[in-house]
N, C-alpha and C. Protein backbone atom coordinates (compact mmCIF):
# COMPACT_ATOMS: atom_id res chain seq x y z
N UNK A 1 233.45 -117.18 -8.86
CA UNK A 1 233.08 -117.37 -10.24
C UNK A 1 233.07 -116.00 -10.93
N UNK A 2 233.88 -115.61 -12.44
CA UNK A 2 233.74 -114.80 -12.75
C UNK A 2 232.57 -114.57 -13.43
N UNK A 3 232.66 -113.46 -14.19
CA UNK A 3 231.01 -112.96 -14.77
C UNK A 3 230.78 -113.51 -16.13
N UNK A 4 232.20 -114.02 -16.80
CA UNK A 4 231.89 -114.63 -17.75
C UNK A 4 231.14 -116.34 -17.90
N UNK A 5 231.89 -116.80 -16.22
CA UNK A 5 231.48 -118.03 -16.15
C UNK A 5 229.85 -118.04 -15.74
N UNK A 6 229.71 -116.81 -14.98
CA UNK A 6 228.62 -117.16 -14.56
C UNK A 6 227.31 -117.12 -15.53
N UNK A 7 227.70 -116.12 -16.33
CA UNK A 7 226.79 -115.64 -17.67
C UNK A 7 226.39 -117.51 -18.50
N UNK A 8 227.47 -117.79 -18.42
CA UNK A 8 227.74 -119.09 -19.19
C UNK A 8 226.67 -120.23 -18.43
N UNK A 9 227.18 -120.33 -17.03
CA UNK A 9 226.23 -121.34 -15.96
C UNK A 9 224.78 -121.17 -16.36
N UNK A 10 224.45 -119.72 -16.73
CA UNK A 10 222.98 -119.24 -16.29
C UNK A 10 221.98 -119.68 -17.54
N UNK A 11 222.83 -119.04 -18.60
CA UNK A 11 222.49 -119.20 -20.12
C UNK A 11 223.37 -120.43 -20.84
N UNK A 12 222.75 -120.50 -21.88
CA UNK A 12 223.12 -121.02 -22.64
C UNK A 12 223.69 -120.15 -24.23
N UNK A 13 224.82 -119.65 -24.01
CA UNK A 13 224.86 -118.13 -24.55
C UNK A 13 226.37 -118.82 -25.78
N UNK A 14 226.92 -119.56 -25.45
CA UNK A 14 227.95 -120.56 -26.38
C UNK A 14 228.98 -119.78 -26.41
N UNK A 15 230.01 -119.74 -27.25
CA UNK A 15 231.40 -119.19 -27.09
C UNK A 15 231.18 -117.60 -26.70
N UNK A 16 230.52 -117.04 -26.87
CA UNK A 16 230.42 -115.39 -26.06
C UNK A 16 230.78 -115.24 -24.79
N UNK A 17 230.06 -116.50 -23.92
CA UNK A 17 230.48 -116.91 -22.71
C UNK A 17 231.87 -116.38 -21.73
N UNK A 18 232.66 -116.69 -22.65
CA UNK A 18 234.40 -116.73 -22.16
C UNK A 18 235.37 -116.13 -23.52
N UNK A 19 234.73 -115.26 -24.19
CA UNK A 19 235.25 -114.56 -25.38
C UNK A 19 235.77 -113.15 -24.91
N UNK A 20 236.94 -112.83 -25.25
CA UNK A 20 237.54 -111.41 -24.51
C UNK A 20 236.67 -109.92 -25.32
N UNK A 21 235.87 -110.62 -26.37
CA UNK A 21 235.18 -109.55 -26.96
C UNK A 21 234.08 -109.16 -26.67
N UNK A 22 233.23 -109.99 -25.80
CA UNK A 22 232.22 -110.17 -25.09
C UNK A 22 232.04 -108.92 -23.95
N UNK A 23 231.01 -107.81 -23.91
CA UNK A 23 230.85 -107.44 -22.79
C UNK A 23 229.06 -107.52 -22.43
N UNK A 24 228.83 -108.38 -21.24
CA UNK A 24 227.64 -108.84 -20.69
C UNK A 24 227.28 -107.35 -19.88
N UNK A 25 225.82 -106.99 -20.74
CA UNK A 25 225.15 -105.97 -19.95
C UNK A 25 223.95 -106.52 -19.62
N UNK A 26 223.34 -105.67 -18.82
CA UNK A 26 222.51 -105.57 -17.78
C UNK A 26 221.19 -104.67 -17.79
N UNK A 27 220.34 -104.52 -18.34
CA UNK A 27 219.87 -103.18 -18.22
C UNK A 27 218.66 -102.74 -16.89
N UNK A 28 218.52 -102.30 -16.64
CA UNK A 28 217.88 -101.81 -15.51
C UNK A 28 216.77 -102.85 -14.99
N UNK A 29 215.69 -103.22 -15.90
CA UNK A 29 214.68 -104.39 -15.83
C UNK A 29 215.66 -105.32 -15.55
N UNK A 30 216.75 -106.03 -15.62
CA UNK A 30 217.35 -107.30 -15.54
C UNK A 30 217.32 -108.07 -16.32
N UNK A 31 217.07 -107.18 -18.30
CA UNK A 31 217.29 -108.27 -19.26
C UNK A 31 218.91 -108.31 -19.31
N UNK A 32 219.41 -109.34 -19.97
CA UNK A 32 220.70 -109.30 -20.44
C UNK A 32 221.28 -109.25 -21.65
N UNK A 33 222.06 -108.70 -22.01
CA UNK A 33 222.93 -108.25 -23.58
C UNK A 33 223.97 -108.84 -23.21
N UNK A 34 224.34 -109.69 -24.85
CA UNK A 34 225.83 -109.75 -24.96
C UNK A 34 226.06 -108.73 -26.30
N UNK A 35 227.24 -107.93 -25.79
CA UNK A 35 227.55 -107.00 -26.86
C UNK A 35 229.03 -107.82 -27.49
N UNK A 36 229.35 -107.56 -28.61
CA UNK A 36 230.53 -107.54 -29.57
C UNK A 36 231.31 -106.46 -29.67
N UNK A 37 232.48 -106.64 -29.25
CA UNK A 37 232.85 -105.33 -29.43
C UNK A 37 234.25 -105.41 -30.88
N UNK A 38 233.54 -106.57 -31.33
CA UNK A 38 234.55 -106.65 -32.92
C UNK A 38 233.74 -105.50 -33.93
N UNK A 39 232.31 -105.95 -33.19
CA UNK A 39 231.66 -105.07 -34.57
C UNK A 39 231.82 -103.52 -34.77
N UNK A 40 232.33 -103.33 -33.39
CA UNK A 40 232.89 -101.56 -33.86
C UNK A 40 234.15 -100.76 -34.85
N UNK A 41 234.55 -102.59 -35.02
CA UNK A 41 235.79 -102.20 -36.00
C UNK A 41 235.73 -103.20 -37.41
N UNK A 42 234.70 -104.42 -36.99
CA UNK A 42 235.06 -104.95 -37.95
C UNK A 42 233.91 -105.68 -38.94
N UNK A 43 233.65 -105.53 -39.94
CA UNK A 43 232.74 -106.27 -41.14
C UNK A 43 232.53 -107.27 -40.43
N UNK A 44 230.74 -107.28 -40.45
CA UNK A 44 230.86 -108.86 -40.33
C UNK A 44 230.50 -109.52 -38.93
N UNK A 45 230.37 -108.45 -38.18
CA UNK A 45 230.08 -109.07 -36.71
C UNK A 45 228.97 -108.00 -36.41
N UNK A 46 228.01 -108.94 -35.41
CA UNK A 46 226.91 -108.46 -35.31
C UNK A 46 227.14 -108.29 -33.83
N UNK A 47 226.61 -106.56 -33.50
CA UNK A 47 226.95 -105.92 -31.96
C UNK A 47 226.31 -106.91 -30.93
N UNK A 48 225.30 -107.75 -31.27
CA UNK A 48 224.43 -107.89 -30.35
C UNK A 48 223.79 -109.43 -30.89
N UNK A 49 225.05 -110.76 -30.93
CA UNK A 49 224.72 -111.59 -32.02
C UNK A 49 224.13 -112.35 -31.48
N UNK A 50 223.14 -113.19 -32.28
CA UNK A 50 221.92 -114.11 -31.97
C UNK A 50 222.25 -115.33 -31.08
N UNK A 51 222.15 -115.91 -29.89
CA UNK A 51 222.40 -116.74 -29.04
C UNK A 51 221.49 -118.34 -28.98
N UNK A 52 222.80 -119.23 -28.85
CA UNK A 52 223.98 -119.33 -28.76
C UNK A 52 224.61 -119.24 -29.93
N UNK A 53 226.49 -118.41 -29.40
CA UNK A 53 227.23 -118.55 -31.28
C UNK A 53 228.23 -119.63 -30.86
N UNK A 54 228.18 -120.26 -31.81
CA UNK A 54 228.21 -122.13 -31.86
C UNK A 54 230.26 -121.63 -32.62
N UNK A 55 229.54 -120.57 -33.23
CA UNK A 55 231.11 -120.56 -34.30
C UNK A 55 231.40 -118.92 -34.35
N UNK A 56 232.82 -118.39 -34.37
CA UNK A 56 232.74 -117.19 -34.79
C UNK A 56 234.40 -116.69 -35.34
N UNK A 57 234.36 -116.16 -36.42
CA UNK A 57 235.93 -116.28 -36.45
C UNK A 57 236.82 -114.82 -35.72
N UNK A 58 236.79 -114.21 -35.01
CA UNK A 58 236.98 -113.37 -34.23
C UNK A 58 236.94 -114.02 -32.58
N UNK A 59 236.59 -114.87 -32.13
CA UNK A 59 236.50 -115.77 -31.02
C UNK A 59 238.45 -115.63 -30.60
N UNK A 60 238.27 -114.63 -29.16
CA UNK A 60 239.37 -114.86 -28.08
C UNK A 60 239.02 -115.62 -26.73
N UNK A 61 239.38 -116.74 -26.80
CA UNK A 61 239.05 -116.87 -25.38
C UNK A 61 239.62 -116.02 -24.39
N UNK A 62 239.35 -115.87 -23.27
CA UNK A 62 239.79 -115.01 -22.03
C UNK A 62 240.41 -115.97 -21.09
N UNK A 63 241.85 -115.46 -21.34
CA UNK A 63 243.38 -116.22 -20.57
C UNK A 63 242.80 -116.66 -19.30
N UNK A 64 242.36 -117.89 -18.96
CA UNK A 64 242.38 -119.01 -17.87
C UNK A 64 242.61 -118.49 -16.19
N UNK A 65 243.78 -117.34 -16.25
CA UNK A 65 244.23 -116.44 -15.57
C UNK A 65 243.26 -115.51 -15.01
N UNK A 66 242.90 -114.91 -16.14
CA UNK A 66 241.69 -113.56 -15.87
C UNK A 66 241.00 -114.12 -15.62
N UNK A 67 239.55 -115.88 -16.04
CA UNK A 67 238.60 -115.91 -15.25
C UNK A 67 238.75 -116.77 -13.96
N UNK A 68 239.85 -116.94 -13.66
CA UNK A 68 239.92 -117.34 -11.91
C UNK A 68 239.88 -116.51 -11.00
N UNK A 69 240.33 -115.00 -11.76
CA UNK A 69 240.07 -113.72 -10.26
C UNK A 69 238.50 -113.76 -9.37
C-alpha cells in the first residue's frame, strides 16, 4: 500500500488522499500535515487545506501506476 493510500485508509482526508499535489508530513510527535504544493505558485490554494477537500480545482490524481509501487 502506498502512502497515499494509506493516508486515505487512516483518515478521512478526501481528494488530497491520491492528489499528485499532496505531500503527507509527519512531524516528530506523529501529528500529520497535508501540504499543497499548488499554493507555492498559485492564488487560491491553501498550503495546508482544511480536511476533508470534497472539491478542488487544481486536483491531479496520481497515475494508478505510481500508487501500486
Amino acid at each position: 500500500m502506498k502512502r497515499h493510500e494509506a493516508a486515505q485508509a487512516s483518515l478521512n482526508i478526501g481528494l488530497c488522499g491520491n492528489c499528485r499535489q499532496t505531500r503527507h508530513l509527519v512531524s516528530g510527535k506523529g501529528s500529520q500535515f497535508f501540504y499543497c504544493t499548488r499554493a507555492e505558485t498559485g492564488e487560491g490554494y491553501t498550503k495546508y487545506p482544511a480536511l476533508p477537500v470534497t472539491s478542488c480545482r487544481g486536483y491531479e490524481r496520481v497515475p494508478k501506476s505510481q500508487t501500486e509501487q
